[in-house]
Protein backbone atom coordinates (compact mmCIF):
# COMPACT_ATOMS: atom_id res chain seq x y z
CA UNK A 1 188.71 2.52 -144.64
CA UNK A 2 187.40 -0.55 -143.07
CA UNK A 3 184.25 -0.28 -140.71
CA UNK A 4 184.76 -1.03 -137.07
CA UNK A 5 183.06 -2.84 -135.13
CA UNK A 6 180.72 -0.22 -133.62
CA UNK A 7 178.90 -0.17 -137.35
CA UNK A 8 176.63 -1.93 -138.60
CA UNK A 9 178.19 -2.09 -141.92
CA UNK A 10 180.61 -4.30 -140.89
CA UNK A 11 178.05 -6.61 -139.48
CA UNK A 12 176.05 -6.56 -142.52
CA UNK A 13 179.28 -7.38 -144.18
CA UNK A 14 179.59 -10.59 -141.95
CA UNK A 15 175.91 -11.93 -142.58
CA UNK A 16 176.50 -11.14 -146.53
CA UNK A 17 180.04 -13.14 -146.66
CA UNK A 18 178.20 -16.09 -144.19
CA UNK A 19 175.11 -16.20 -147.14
CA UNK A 20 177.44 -16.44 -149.91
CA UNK A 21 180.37 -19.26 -147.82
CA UNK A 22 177.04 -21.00 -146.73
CA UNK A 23 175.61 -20.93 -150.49
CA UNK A 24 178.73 -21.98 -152.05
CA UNK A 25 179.15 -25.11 -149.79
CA UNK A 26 175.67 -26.43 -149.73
CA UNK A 27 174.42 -25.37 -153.06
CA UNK A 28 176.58 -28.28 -154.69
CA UNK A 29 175.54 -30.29 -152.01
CA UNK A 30 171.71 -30.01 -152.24
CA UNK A 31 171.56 -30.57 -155.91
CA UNK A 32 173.95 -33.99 -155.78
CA UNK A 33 171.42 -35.35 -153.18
CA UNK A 34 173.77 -35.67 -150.28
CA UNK A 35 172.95 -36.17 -146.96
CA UNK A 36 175.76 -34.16 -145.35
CA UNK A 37 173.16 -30.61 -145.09
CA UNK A 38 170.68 -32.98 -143.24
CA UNK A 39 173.18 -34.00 -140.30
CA UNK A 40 174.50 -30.20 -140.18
CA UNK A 41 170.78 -28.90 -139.75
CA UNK A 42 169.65 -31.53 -136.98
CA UNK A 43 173.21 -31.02 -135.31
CA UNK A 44 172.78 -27.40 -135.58
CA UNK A 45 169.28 -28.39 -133.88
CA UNK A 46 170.34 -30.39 -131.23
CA UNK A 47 172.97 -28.15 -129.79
CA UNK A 48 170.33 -25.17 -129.85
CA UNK A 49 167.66 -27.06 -128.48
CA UNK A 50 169.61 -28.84 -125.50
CA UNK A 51 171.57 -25.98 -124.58
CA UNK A 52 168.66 -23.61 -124.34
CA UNK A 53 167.18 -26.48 -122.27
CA UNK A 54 170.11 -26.19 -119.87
CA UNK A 55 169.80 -22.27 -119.42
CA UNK A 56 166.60 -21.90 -119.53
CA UNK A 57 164.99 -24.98 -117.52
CA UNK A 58 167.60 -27.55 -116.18
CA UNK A 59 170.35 -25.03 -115.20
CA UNK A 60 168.96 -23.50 -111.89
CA UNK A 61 167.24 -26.85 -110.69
CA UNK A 62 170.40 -28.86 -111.10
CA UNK A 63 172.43 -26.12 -109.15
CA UNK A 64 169.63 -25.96 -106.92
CA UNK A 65 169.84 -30.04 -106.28
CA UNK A 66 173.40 -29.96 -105.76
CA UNK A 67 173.77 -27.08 -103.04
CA UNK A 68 170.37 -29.08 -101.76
CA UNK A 69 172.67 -32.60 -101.39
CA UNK A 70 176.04 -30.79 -100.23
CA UNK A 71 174.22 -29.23 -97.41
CA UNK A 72 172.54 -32.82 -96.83
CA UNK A 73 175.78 -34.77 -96.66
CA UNK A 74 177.29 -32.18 -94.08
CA UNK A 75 174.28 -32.77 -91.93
CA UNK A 76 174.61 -36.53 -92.16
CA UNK A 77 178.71 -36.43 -91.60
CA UNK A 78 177.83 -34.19 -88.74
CA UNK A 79 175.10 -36.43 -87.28
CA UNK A 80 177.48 -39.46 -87.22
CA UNK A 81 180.30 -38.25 -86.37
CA UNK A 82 182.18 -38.57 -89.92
CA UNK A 83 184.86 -36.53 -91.63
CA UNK A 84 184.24 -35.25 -95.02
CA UNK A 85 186.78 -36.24 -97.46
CA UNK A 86 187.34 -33.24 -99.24
């Protein structure tokens, strides 16, 4: 029978298929010299780095900005007598 996902054998099953797909494509890779791992690993990079940069930093003072400039707009429209557009 096949583990579920509540196991962790079928987890450990995942990360042991991922090692041996991952070793299989970049084995013949790293030994021919190519530059293809390179761009994977700084793309890899660059997605974790700017989107934990978003969460964890930019996220709650761009929201913050926004709701900050909505709120300012309304006050202006309402000071000079203008309709929104939306």
């Amino acid at each position: 029978m096949a583990p579920t996902i509540l196991e962790k054998s079928f987890y450990m099953g995942k990360v042991t298929a991922f090692k041996t797909n991952a070793s299989n494509y970049y084995k013949p890779l790293f030994r021919s010299g190519s530059i293809k791992p390179l761009w994977h690993i700084m793309i890899f990079t660059s997605v974790v780095m700017y989107t934990t940069n978003y969460i964890c930093l930019k996220g709650s003072k761009v929201k913050h900005a926004r709701e900050e400039q909505k709120t300012a707009l309304a006050e202006y429209y309402k000071n000079h007598g203008i309709e929104s557009h939306h």
